[in-house]
PDB file of N, CA and C in Angstrom:
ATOM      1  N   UNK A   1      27.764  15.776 -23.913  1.00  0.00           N
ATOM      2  CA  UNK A   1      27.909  14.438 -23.398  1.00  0.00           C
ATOM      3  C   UNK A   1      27.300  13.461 -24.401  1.00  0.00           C
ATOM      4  N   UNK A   2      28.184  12.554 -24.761  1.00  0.00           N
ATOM      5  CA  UNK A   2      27.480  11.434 -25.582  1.00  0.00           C
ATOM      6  C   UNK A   2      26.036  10.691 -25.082  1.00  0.00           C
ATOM      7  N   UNK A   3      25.689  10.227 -26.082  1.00  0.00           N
ATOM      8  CA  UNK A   3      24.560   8.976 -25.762  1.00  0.00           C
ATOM      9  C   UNK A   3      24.780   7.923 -24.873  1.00  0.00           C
ATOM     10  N   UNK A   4      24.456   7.782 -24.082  1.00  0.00           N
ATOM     11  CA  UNK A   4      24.721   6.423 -23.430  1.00  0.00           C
ATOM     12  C   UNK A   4      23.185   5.780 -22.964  1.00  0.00           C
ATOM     13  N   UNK A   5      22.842   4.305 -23.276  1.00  0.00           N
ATOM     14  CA  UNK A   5      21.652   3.906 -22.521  1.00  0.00           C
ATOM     15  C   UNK A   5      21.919   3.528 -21.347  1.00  0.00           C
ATOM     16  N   UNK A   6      22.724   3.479 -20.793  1.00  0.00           N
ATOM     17  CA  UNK A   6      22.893   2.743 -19.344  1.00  0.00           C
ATOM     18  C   UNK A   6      22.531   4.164 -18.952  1.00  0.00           C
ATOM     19  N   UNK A   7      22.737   5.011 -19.110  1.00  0.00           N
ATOM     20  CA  UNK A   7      22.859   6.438 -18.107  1.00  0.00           C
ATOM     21  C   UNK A   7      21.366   6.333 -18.377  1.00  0.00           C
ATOM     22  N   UNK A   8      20.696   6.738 -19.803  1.00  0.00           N
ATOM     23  CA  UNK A   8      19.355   7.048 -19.577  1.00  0.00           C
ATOM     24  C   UNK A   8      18.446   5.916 -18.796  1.00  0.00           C
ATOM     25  N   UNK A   9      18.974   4.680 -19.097  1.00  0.00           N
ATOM     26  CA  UNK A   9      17.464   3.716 -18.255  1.00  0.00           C
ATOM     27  C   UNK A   9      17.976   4.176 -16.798  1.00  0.00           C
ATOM     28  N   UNK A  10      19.289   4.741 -16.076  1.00  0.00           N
ATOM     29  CA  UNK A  10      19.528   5.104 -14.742  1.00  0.00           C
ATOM     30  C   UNK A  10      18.694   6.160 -14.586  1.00  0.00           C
ATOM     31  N   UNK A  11      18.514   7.394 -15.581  1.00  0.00           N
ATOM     32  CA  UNK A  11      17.258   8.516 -15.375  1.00  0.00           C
ATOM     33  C   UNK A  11      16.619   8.143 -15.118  1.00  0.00           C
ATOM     34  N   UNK A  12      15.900   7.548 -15.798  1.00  0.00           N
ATOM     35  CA  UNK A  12      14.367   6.938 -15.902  1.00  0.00           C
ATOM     36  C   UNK A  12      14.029   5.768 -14.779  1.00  0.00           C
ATOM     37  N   UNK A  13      15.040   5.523 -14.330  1.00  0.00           N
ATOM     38  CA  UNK A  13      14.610   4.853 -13.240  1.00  0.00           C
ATOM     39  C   UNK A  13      14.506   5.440 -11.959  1.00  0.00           C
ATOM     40  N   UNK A  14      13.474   6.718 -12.150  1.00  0.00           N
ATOM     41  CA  UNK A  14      13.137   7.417 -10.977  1.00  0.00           C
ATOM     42  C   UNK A  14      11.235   7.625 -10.812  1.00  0.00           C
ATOM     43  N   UNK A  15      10.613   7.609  -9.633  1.00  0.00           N
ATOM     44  CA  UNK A  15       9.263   8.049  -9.784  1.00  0.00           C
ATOM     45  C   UNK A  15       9.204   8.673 -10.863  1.00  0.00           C
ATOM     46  N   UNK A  16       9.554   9.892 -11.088  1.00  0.00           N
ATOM     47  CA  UNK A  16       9.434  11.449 -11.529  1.00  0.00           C
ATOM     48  C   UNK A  16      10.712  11.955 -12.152  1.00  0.00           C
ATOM     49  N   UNK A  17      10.033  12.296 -13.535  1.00  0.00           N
ATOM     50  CA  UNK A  17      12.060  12.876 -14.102  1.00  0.00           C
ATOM     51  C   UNK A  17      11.494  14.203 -14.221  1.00  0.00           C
ATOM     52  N   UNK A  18      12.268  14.885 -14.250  1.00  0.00           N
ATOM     53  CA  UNK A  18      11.814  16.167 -14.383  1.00  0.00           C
ATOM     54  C   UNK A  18      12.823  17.109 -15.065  1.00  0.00           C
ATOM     55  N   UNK A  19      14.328  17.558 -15.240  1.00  0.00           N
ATOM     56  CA  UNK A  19      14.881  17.601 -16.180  1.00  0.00           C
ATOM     57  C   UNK A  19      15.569  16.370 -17.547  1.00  0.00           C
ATOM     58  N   UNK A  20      14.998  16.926 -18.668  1.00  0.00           N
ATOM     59  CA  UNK A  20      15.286  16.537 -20.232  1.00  0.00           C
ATOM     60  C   UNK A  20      16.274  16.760 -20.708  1.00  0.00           C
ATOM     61  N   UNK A  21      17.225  17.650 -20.414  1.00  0.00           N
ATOM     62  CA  UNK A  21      18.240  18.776 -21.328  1.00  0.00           C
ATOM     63  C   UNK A  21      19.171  17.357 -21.561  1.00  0.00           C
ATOM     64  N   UNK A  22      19.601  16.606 -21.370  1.00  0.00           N
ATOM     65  CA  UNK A  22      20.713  15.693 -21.699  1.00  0.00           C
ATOM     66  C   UNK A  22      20.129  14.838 -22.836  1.00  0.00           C
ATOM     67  N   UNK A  23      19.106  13.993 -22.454  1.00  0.00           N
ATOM     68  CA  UNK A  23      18.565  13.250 -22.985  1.00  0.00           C
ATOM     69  C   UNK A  23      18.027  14.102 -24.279  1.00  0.00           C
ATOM     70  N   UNK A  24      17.441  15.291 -24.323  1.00  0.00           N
ATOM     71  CA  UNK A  24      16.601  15.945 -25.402  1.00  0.00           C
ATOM     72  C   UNK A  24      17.845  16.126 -26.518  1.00  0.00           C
ATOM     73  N   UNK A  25      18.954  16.363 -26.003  1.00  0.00           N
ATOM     74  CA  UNK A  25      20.093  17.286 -26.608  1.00  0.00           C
ATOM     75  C   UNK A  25      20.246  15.584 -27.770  1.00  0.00           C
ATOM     76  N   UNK A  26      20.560  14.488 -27.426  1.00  0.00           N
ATOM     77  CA  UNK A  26      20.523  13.082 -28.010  1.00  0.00           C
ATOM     78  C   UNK A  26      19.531  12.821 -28.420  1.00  0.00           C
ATOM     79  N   UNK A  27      18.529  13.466 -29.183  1.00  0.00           N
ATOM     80  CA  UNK A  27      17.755  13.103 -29.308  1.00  0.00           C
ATOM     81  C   UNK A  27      17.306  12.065 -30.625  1.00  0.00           C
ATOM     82  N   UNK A  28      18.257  12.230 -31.288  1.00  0.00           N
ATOM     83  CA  UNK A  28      18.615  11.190 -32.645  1.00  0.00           C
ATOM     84  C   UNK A  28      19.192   9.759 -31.866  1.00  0.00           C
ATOM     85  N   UNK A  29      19.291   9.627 -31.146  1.00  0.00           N
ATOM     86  CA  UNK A  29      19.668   8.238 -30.974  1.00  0.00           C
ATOM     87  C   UNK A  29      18.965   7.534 -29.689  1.00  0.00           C
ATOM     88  N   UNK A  30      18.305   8.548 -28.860  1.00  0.00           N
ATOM     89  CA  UNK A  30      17.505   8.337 -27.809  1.00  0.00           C
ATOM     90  C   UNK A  30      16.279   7.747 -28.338  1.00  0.00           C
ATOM     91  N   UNK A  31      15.261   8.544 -29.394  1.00  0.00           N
ATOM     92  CA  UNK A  31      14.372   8.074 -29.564  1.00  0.00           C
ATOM     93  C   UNK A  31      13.820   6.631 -30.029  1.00  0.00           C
ATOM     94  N   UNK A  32      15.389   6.397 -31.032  1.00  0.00           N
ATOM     95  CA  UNK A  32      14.845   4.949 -31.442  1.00  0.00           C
ATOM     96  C   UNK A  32      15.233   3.801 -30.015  1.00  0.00           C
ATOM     97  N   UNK A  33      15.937   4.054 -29.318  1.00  0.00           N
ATOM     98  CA  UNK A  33      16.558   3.345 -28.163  1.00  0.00           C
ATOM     99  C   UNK A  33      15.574   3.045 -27.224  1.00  0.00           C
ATOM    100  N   UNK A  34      14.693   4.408 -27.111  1.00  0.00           N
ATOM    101  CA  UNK A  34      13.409   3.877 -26.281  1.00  0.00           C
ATOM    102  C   UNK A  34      12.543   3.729 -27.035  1.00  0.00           C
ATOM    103  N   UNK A  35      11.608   3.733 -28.361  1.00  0.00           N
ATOM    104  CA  UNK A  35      11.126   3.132 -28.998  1.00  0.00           C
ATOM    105  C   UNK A  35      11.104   1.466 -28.531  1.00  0.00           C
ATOM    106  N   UNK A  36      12.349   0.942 -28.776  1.00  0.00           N
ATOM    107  CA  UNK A  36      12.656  -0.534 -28.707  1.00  0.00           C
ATOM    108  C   UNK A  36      12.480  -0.391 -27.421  1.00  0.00           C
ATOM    109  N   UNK A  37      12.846  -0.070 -26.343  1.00  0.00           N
ATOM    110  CA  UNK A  37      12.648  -0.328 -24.935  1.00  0.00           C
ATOM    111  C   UNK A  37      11.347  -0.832 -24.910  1.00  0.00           C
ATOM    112  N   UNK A  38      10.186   0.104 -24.795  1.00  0.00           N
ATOM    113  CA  UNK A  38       9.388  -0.024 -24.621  1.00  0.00           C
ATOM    114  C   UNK A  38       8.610  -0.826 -25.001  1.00  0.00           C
ATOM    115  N   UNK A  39       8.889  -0.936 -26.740  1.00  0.00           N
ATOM    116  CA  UNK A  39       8.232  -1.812 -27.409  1.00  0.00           C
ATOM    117  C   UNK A  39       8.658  -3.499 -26.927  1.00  0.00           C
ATOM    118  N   UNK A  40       9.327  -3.496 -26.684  1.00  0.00           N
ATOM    119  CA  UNK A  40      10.272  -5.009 -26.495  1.00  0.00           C
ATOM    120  C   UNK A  40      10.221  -5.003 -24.822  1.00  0.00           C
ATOM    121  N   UNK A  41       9.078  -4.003 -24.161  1.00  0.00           N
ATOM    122  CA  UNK A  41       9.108  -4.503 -22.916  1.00  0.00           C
ATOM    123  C   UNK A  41      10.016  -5.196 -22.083  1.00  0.00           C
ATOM    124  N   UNK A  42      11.202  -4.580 -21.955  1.00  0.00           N
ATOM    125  CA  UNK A  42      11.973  -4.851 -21.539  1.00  0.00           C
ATOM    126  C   UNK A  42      13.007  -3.477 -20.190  1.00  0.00           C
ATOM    127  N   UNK A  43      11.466  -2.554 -19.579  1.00  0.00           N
ATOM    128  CA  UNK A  43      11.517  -1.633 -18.580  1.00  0.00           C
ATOM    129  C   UNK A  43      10.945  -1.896 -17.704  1.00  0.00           C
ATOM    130  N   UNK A  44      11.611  -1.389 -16.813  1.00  0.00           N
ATOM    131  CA  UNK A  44       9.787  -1.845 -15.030  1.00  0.00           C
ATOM    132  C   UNK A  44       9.315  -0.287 -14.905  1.00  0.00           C
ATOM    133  N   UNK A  45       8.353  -0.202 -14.445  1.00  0.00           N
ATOM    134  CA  UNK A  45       7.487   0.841 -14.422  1.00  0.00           C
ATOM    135  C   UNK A  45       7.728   1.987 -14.543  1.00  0.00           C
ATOM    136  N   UNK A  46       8.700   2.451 -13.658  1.00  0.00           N
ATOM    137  CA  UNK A  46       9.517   3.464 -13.425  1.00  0.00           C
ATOM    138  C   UNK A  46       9.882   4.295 -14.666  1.00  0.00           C
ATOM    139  N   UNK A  47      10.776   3.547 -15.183  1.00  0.00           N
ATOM    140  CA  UNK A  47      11.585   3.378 -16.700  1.00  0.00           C
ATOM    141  C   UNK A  47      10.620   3.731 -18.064  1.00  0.00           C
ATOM    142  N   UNK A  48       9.667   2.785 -17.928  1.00  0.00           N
ATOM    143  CA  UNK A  48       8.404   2.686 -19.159  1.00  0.00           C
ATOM    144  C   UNK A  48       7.372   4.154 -18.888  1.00  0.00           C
ATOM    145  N   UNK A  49       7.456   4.400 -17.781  1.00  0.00           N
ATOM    146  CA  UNK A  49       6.604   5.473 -17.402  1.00  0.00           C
ATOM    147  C   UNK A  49       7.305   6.745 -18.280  1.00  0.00           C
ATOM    148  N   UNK A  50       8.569   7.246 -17.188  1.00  0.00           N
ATOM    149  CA  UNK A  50       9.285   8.125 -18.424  1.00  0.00           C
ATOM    150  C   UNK A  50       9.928   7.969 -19.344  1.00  0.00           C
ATOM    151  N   UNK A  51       9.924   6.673 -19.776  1.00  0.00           N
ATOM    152  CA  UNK A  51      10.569   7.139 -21.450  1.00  0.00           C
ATOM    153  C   UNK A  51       9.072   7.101 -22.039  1.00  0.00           C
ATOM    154  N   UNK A  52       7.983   6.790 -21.548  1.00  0.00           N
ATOM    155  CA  UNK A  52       6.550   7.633 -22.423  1.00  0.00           C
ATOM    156  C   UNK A  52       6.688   8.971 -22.312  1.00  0.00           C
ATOM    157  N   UNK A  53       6.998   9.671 -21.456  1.00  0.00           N
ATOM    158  CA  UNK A  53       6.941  11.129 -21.332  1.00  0.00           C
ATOM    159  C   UNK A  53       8.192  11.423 -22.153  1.00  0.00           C
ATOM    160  N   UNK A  54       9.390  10.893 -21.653  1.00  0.00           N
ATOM    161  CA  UNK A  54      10.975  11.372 -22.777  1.00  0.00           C
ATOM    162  C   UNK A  54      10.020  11.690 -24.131  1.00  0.00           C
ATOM    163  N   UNK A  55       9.229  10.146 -24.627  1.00  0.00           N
ATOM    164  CA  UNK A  55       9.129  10.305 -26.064  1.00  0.00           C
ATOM    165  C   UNK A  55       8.127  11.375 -26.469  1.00  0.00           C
ATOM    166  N   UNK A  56       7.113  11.633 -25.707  1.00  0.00           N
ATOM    167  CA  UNK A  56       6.002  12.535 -25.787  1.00  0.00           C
ATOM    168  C   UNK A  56       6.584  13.799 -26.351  1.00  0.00           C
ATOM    169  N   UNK A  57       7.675  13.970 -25.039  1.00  0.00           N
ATOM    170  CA  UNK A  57       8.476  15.525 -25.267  1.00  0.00           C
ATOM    171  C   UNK A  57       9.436  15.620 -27.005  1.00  0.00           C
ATOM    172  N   UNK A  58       9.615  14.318 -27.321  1.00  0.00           N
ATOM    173  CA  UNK A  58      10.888  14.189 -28.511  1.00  0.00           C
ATOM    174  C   UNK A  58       9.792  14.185 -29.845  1.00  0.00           C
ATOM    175  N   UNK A  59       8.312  14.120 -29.558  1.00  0.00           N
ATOM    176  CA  UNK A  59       7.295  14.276 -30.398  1.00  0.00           C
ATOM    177  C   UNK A  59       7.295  14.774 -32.431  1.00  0.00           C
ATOM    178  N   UNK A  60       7.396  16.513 -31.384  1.00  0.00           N
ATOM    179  CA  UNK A  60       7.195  17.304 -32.199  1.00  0.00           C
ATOM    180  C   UNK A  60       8.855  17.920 -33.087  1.00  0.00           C
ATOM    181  N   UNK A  61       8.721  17.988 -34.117  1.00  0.00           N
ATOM    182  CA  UNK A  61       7.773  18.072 -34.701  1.00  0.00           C
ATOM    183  C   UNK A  61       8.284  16.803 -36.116  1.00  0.00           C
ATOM    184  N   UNK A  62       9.126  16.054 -35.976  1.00  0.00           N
ATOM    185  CA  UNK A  62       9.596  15.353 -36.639  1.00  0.00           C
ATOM    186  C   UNK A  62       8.968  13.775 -36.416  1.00  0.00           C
ATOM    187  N   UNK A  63       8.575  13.678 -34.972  1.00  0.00           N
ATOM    188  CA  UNK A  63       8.642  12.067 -35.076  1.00  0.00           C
ATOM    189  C   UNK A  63       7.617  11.730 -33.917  1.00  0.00           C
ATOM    190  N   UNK A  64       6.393  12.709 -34.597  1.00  0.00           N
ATOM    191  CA  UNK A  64       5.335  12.396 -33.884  1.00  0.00           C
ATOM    192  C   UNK A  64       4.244  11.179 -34.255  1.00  0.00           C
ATOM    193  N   UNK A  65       4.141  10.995 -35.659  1.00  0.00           N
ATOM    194  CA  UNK A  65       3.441   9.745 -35.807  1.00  0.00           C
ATOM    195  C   UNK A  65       4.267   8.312 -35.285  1.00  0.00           C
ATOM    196  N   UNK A  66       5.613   8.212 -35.066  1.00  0.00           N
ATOM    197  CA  UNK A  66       6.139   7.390 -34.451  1.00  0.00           C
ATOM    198  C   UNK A  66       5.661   7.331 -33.282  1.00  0.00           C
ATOM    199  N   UNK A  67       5.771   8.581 -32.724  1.00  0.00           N
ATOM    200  CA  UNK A  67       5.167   8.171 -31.177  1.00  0.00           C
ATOM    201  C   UNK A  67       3.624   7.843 -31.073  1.00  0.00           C
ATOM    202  N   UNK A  68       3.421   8.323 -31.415  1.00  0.00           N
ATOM    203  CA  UNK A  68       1.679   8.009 -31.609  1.00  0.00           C
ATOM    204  C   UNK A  68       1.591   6.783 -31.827  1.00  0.00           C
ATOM    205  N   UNK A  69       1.983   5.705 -32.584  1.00  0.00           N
ATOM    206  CA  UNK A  69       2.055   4.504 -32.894  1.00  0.00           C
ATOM    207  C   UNK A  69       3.081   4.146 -31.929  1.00  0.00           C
ATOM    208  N   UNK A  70       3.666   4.318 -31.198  1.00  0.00           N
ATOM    209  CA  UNK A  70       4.061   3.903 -29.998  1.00  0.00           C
ATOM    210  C   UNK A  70       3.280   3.648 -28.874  1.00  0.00           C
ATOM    211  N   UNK A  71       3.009   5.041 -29.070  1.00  0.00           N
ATOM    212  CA  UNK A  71       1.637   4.313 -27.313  1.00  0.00           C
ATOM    213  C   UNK A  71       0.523   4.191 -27.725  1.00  0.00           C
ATOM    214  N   UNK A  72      -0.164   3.670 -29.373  1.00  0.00           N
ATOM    215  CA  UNK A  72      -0.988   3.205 -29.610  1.00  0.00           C
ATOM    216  C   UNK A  72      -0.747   1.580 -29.164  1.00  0.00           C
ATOM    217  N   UNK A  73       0.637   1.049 -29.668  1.00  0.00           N
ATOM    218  CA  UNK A  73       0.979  -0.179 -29.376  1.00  0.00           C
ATOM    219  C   UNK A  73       1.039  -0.641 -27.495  1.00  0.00           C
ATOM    220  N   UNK A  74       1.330   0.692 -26.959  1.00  0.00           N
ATOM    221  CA  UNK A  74       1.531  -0.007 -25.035  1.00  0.00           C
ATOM    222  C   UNK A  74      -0.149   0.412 -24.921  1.00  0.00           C
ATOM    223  N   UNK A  75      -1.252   0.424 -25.538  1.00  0.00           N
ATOM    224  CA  UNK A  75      -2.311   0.590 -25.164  1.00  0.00           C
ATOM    225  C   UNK A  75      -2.621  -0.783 -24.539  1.00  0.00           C
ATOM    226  N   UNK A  76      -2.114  -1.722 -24.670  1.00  0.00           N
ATOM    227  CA  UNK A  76      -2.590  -3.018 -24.467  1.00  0.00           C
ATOM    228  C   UNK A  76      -1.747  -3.791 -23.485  1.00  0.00           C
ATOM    229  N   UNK A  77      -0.844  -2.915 -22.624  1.00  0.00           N
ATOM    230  CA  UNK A  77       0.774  -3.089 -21.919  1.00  0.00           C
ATOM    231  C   UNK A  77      -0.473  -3.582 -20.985  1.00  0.00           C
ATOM    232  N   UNK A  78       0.324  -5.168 -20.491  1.00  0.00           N
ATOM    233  CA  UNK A  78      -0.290  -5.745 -19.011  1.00  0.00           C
ATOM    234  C   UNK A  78      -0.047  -4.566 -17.395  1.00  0.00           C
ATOM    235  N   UNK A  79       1.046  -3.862 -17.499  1.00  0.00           N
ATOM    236  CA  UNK A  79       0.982  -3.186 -16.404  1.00  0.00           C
ATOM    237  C   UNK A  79      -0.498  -1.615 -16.592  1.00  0.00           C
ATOM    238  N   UNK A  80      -1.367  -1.718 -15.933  1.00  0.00           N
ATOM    239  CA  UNK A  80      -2.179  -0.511 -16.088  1.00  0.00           C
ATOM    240  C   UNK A  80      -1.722   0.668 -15.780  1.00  0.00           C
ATOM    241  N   UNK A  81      -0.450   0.659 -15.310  1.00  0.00           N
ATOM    242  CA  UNK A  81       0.134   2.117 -15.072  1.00  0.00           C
ATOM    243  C   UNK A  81       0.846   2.357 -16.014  1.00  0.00           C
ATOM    244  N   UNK A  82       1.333   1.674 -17.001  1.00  0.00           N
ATOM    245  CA  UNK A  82       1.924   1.766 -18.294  1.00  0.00           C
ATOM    246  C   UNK A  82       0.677   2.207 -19.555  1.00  0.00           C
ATOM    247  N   UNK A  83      -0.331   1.410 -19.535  1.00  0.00           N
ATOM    248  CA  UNK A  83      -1.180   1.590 -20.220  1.00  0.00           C
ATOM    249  C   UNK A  83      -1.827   3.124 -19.917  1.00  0.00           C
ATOM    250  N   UNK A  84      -1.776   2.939 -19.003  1.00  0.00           N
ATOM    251  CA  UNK A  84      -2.808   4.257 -18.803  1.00  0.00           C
ATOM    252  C   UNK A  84      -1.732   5.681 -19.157  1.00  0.00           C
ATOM    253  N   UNK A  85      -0.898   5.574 -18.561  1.00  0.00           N
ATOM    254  CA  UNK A  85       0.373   6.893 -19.645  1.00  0.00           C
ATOM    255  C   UNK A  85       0.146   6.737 -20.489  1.00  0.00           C
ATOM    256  N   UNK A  86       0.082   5.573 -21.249  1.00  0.00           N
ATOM    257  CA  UNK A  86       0.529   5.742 -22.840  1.00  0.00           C
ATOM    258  C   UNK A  86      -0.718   5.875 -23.577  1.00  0.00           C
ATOM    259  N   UNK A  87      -1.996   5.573 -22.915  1.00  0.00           N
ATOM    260  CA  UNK A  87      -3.317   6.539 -23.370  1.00  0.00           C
ATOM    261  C   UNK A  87      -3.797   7.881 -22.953  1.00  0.00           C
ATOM    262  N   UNK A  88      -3.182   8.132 -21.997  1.00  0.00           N
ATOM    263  CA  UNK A  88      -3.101  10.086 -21.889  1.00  0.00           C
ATOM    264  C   UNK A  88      -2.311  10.875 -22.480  1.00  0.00           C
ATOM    265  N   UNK A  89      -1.151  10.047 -22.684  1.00  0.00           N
ATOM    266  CA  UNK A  89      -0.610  11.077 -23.195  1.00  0.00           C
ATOM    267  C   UNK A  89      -0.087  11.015 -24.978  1.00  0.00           C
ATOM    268  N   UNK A  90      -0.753   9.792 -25.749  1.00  0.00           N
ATOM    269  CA  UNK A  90      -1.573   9.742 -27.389  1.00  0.00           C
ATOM    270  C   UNK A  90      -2.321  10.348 -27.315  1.00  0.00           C
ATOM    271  N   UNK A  91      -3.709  11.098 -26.610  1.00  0.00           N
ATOM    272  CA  UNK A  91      -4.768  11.556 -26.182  1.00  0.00           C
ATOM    273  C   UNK A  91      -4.189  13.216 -26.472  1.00  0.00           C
ATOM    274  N   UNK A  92      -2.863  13.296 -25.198  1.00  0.00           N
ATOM    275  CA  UNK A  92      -2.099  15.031 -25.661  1.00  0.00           C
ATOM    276  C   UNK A  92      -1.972  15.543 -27.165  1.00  0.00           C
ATOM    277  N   UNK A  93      -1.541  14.389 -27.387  1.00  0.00           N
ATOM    278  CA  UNK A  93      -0.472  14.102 -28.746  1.00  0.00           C
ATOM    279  C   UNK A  93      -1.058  14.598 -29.789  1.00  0.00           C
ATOM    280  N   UNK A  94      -2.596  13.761 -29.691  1.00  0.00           N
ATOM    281  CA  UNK A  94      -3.174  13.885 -30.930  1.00  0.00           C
ATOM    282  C   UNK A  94      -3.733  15.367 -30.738  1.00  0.00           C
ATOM    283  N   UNK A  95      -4.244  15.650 -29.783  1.00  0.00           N
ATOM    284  CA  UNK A  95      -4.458  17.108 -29.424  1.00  0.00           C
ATOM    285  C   UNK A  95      -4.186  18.163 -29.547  1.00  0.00           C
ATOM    286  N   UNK A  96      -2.433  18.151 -29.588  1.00  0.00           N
ATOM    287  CA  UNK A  96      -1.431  19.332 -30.022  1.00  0.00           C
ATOM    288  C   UNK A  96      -1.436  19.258 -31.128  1.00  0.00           C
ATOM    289  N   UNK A  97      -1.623  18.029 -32.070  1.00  0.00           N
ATOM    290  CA  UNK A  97      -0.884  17.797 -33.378  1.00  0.00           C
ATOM    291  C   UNK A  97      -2.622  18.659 -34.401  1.00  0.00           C
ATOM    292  N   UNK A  98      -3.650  18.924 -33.692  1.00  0.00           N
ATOM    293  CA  UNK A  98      -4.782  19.459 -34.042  1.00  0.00           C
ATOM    294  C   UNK A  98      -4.027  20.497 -34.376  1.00  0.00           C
ATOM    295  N   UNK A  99      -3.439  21.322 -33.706  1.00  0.00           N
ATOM    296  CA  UNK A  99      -2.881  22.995 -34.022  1.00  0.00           C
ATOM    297  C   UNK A  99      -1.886  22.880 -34.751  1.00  0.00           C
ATOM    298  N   UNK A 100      -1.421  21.567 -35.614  1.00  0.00           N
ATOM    299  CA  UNK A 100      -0.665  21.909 -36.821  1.00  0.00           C
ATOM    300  C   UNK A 100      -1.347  22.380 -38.060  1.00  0.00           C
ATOM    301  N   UNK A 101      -0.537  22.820 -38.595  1.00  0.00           N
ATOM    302  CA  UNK A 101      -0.783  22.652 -40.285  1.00  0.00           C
ATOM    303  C   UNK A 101      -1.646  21.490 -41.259  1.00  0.00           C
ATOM    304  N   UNK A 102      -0.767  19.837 -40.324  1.00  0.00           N
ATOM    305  CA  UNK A 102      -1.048  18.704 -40.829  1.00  0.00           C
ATOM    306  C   UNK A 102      -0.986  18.532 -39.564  1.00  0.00           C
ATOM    307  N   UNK A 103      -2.368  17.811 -39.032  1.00  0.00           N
ATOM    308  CA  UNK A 103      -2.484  17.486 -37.874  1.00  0.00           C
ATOM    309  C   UNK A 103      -2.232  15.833 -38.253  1.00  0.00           C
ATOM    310  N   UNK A 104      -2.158  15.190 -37.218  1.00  0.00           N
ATOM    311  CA  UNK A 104      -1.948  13.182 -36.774  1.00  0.00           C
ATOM    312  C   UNK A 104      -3.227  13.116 -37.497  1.00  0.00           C
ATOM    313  N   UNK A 105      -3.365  11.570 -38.107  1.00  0.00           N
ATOM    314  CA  UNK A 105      -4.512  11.641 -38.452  1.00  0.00           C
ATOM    315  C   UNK A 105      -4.371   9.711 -37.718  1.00  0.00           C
ATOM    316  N   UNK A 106      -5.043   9.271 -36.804  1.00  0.00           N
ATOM    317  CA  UNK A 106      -4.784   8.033 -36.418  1.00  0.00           C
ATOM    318  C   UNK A 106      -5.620   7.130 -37.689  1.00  0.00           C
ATOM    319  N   UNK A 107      -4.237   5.918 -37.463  1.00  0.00           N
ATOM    320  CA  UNK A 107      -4.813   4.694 -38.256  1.00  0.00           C
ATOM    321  C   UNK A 107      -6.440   3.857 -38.080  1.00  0.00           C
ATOM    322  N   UNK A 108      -6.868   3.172 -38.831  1.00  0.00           N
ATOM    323  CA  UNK A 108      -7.924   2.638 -38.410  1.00  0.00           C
ATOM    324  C   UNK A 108      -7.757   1.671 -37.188  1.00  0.00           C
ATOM    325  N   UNK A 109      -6.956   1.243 -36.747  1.00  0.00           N
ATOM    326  CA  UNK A 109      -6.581   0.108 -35.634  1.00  0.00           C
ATOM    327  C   UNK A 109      -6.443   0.917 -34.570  1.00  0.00           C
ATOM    328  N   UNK A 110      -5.833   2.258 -34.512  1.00  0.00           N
ATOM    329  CA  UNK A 110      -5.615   3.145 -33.142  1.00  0.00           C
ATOM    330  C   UNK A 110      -6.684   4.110 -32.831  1.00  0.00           C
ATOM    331  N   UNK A 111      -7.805   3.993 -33.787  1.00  0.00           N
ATOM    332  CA  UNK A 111      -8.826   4.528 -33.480  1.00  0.00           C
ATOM    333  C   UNK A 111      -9.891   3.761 -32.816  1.00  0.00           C
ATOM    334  N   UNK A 112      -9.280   2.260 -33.044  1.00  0.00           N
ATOM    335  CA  UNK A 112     -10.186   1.351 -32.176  1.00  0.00           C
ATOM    336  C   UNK A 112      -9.941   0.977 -30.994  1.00  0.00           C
ATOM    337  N   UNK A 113      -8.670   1.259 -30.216  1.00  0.00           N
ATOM    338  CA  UNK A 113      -7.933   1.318 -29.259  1.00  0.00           C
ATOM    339  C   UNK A 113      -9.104   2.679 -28.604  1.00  0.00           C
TER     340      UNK A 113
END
């Protein structure tokens, strides 16, 4: 099935997503799509909640400092339920990325976050 964003912000506009397989399978064109979502605040809670988790999962092992600098940037998101995902789960991030080879190494600005 192709990419479509109307379908994914319709996923994501649930409490709780819980199957990926569509969205993961797109994953070249998903990631930058919610990148900008998020960044350009332009999701309600629902939405912003899982495409932090979509991106968490789209991480490894290619385009994890993107994400990391993703929810270094919603660290400062006016909704606290946005903020607070997107500091637990940079927190995972940087955590898993310990058991690489080349682990994340955060910028000086996201270490002050």
């Amino acid at each position: 099935m192709p990419f479509s964003p109307e379908n994914l912000l319709q996923v994501l506009d649930q409490p709780e997503v819980i199957d990926w397989a569509v969205e993961l399978k797109n994953r070249s064109e998903a990631l930058p799509y919610l990148v900008r979502a998020v960044q350009g605040n332009s999701l309600n809670r629902n939405q912003s909640r899982n495409a932090l988790h979509m991106l968490f999962r789209m991480a490894f092992p290619e385009n994890a400092a993107i994400v990391l600098h993703t929810f270094s940037e919603l660290m400062r998101h006016s909704d606290i339920e946005v903020r607070s995902e997107a500091v637990q789960l940079a927190i995972g991030l940087w955590k898993l990325s310990s058991r690489l080879e080349r682990p994340l190494t955060p910028s000086d600005e996201q270490e002050k976050c």
